[in-house]
PDB file of N, CA and C in Angstrom:
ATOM      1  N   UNK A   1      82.741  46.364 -34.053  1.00  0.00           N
ATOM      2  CA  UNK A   1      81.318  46.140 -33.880  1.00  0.00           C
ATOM      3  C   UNK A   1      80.555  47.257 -34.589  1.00  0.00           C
ATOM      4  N   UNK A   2      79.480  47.189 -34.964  1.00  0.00           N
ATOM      5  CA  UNK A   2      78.441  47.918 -36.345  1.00  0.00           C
ATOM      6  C   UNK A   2      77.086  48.438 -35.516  1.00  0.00           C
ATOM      7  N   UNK A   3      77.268  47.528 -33.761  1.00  0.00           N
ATOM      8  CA  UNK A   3      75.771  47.942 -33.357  1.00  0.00           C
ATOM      9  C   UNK A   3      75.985  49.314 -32.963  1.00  0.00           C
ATOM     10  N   UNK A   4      74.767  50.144 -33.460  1.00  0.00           N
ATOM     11  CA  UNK A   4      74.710  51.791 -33.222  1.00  0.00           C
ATOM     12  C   UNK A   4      75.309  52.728 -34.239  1.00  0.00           C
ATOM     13  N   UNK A   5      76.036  52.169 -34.892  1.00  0.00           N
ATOM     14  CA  UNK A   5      77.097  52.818 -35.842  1.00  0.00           C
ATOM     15  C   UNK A   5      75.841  53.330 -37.257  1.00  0.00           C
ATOM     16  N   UNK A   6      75.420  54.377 -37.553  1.00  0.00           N
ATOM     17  CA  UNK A   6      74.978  54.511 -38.749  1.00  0.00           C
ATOM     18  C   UNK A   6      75.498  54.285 -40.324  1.00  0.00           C
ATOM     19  N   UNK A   7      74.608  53.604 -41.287  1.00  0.00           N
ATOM     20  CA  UNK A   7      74.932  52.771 -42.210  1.00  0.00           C
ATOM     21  C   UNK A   7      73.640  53.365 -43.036  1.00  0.00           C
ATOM     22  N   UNK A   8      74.038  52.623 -44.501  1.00  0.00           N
ATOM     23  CA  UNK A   8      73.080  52.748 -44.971  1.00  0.00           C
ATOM     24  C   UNK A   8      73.117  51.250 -45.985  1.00  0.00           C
ATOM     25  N   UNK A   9      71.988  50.931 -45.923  1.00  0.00           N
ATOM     26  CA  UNK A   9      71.198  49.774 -46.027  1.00  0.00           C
ATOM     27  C   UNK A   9      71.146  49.607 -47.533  1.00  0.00           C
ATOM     28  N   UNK A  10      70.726  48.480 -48.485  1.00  0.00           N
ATOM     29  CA  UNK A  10      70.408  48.017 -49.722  1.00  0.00           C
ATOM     30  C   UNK A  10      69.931  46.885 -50.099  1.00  0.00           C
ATOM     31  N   UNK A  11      68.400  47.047 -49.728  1.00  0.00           N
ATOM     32  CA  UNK A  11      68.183  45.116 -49.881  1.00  0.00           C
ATOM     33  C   UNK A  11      67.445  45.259 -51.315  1.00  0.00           C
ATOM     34  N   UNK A  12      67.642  43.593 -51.800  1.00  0.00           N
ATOM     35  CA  UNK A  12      66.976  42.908 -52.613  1.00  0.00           C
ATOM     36  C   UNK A  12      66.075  42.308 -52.359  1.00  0.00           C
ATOM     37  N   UNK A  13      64.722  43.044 -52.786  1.00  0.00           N
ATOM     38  CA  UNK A  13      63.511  42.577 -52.462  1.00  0.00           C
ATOM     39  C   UNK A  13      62.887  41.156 -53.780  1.00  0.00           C
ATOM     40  N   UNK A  14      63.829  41.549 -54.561  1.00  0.00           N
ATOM     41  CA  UNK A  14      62.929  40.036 -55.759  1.00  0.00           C
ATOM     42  C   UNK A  14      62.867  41.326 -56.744  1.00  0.00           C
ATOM     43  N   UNK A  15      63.001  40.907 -58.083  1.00  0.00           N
ATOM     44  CA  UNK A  15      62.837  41.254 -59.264  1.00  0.00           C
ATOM     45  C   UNK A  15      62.746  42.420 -59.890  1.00  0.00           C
ATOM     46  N   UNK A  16      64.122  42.309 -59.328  1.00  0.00           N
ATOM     47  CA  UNK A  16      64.756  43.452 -59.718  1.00  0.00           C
ATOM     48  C   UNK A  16      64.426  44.994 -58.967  1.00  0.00           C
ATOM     49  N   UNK A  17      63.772  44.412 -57.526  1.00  0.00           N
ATOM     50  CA  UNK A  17      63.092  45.680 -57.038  1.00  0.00           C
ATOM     51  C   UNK A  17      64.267  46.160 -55.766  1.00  0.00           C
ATOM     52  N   UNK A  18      64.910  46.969 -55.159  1.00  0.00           N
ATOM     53  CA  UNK A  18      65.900  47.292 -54.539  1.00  0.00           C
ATOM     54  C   UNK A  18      65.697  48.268 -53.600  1.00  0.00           C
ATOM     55  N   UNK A  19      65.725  48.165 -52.186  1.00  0.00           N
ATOM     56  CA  UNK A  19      65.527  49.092 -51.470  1.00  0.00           C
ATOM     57  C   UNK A  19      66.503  49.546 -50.757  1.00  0.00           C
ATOM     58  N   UNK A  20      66.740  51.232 -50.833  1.00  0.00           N
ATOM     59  CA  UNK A  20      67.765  51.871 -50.156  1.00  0.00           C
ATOM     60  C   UNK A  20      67.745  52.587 -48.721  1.00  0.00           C
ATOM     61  N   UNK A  21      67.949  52.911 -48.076  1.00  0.00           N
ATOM     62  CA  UNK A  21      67.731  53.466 -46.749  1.00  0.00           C
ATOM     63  C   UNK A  21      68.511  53.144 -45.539  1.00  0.00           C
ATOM     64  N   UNK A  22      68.797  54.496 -45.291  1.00  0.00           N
ATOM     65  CA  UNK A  22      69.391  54.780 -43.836  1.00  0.00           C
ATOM     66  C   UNK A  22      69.228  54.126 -42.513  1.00  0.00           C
ATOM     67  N   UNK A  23      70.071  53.831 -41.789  1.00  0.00           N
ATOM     68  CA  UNK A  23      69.908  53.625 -40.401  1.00  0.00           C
ATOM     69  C   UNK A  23      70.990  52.500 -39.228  1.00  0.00           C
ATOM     70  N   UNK A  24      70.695  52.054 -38.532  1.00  0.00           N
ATOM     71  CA  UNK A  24      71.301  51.508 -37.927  1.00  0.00           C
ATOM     72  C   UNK A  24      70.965  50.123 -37.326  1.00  0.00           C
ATOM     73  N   UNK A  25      72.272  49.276 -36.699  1.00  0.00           N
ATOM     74  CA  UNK A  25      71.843  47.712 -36.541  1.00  0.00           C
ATOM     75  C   UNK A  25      71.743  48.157 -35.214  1.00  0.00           C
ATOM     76  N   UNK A  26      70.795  47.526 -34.870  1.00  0.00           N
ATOM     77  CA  UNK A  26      69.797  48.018 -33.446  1.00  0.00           C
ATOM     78  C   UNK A  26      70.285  46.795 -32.408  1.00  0.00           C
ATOM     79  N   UNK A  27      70.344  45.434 -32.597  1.00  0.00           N
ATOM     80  CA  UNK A  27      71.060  44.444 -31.645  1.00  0.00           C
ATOM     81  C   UNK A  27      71.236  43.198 -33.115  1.00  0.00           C
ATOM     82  N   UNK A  28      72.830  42.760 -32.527  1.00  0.00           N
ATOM     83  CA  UNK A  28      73.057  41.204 -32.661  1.00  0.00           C
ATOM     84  C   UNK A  28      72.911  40.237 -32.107  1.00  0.00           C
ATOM     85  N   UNK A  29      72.225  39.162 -32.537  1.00  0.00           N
ATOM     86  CA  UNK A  29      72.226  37.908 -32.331  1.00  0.00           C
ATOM     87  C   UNK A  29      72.955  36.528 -32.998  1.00  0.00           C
ATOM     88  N   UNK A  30      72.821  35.415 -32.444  1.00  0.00           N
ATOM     89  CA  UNK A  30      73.691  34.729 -33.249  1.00  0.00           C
ATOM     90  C   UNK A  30      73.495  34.119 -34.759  1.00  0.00           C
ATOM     91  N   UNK A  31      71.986  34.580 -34.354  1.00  0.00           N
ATOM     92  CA  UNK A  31      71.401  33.384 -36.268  1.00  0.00           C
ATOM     93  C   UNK A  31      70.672  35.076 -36.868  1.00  0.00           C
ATOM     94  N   UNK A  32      70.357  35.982 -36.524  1.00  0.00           N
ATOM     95  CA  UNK A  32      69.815  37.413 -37.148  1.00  0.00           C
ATOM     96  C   UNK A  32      70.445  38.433 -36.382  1.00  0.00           C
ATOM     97  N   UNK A  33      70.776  39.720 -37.271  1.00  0.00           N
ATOM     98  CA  UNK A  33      70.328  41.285 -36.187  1.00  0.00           C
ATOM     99  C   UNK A  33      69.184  42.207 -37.115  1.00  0.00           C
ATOM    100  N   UNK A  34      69.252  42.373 -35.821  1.00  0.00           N
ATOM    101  CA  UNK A  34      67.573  43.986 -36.296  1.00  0.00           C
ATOM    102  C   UNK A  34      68.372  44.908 -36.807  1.00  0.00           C
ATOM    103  N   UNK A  35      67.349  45.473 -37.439  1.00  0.00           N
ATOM    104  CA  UNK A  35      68.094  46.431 -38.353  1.00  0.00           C
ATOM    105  C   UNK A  35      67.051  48.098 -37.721  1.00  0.00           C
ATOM    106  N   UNK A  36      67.287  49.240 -37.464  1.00  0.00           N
ATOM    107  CA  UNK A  36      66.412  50.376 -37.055  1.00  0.00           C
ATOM    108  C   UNK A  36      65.735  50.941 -38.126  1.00  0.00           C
ATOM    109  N   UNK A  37      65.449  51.710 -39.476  1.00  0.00           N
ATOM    110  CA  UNK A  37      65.649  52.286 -40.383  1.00  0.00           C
ATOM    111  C   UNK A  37      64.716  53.509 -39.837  1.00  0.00           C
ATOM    112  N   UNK A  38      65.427  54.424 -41.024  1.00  0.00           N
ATOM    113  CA  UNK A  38      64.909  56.135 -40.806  1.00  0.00           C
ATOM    114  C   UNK A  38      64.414  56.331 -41.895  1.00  0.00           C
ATOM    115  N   UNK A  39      63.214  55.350 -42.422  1.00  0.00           N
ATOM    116  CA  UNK A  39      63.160  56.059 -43.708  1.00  0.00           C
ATOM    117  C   UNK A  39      61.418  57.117 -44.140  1.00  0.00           C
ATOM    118  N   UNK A  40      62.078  58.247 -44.309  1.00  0.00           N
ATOM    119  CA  UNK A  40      61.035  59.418 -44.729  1.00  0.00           C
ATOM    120  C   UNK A  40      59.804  59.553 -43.428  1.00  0.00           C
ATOM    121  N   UNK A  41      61.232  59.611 -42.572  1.00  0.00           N
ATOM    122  CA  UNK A  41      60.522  60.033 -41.121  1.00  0.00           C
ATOM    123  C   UNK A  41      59.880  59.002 -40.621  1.00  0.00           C
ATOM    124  N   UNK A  42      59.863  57.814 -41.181  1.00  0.00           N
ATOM    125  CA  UNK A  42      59.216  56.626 -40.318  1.00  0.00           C
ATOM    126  C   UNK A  42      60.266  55.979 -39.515  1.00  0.00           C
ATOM    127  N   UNK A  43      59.791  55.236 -37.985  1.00  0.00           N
ATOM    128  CA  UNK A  43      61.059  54.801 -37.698  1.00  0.00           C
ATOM    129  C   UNK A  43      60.116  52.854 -37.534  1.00  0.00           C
ATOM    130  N   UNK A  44      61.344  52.121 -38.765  1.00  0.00           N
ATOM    131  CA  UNK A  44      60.859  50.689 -38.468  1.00  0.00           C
ATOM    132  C   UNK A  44      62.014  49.816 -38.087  1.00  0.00           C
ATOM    133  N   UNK A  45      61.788  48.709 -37.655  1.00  0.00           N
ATOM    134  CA  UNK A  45      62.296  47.655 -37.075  1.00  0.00           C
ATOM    135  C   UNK A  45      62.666  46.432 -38.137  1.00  0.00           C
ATOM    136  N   UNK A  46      63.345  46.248 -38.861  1.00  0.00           N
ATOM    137  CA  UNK A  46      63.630  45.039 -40.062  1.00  0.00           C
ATOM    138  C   UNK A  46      64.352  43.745 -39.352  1.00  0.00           C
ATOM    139  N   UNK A  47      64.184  43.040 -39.323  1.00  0.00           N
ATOM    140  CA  UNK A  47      65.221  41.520 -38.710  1.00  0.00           C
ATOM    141  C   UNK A  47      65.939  40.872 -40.232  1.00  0.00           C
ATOM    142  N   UNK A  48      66.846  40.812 -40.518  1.00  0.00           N
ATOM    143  CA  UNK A  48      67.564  40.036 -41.358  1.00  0.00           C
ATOM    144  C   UNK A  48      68.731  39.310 -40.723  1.00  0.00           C
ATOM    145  N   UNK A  49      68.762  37.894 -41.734  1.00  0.00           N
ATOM    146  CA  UNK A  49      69.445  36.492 -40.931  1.00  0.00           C
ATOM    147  C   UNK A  49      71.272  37.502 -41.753  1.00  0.00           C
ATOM    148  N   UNK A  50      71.996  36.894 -41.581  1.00  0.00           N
ATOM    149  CA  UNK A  50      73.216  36.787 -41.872  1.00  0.00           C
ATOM    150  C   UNK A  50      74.160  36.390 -43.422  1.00  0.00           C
ATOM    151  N   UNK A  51      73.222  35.017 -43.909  1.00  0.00           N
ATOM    152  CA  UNK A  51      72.831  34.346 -44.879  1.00  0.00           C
ATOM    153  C   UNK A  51      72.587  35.479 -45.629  1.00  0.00           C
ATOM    154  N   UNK A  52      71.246  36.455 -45.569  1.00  0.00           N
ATOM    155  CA  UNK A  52      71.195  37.609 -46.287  1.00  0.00           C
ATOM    156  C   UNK A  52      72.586  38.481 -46.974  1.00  0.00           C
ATOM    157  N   UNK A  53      73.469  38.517 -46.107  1.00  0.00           N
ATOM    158  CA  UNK A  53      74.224  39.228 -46.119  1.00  0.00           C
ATOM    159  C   UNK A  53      75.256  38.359 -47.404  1.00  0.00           C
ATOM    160  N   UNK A  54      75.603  37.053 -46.930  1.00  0.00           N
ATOM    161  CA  UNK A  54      76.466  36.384 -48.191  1.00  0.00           C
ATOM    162  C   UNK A  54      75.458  35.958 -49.593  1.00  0.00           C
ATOM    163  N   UNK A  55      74.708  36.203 -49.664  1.00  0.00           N
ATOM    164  CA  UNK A  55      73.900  35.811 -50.819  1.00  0.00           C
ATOM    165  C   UNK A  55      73.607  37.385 -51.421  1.00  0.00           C
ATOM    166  N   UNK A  56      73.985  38.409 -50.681  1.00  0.00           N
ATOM    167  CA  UNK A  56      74.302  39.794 -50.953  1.00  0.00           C
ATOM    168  C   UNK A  56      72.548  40.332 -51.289  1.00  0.00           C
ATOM    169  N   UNK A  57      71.681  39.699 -50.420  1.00  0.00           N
ATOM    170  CA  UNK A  57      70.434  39.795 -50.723  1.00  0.00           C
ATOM    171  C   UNK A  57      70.286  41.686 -49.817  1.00  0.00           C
ATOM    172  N   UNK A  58      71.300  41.474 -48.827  1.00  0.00           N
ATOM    173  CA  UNK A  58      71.334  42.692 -47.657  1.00  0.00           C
ATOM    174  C   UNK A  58      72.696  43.160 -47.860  1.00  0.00           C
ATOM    175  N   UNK A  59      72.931  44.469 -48.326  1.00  0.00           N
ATOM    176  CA  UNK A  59      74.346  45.626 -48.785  1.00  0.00           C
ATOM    177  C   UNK A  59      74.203  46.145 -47.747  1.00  0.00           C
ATOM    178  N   UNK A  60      75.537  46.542 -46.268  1.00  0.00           N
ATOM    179  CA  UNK A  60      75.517  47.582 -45.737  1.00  0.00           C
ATOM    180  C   UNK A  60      77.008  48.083 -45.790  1.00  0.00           C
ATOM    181  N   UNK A  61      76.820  49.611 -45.932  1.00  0.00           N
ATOM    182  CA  UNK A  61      77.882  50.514 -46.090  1.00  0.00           C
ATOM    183  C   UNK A  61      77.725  51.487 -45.297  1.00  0.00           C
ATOM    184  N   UNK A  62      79.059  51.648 -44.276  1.00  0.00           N
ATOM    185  CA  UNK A  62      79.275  52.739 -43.529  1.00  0.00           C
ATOM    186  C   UNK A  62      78.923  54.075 -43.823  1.00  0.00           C
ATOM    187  N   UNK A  63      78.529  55.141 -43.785  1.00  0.00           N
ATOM    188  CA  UNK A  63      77.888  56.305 -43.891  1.00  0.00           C
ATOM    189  C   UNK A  63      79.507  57.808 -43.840  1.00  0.00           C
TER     190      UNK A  63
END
């Protein structure tokens, strides 16, 4: 299991624009999980579906 475990994040926002950042999967569900992020001292809340993940729209790598 990945919930709590720190990671760091890599989404594909569209055209060619790519966002990197730290943090952790905050809860799973069965169709999305939240995502926590730490980025530059902000703390936000992201939801991405799963789907994200095989269309490789969402990269996460263990820390």
């Amino acid at each position: 299991m990945i919930v709590g475990q720190p990671m760091t994040f890599e989404i594909n926002r569209g055209r060619n624009k790519f966002v990197k950042f730290d943090g952790y999967v905050q809860d799973a569900y069965p169709a999305i999980f939240t995502v926590r992020c730490l980025m530059e001292g902000e703390d936000e809340l992201q939801s991405f579906s799963y789907n994200d993940i095989l269309t490789r729209n969402v990269k996460i790598n263990k820390k």
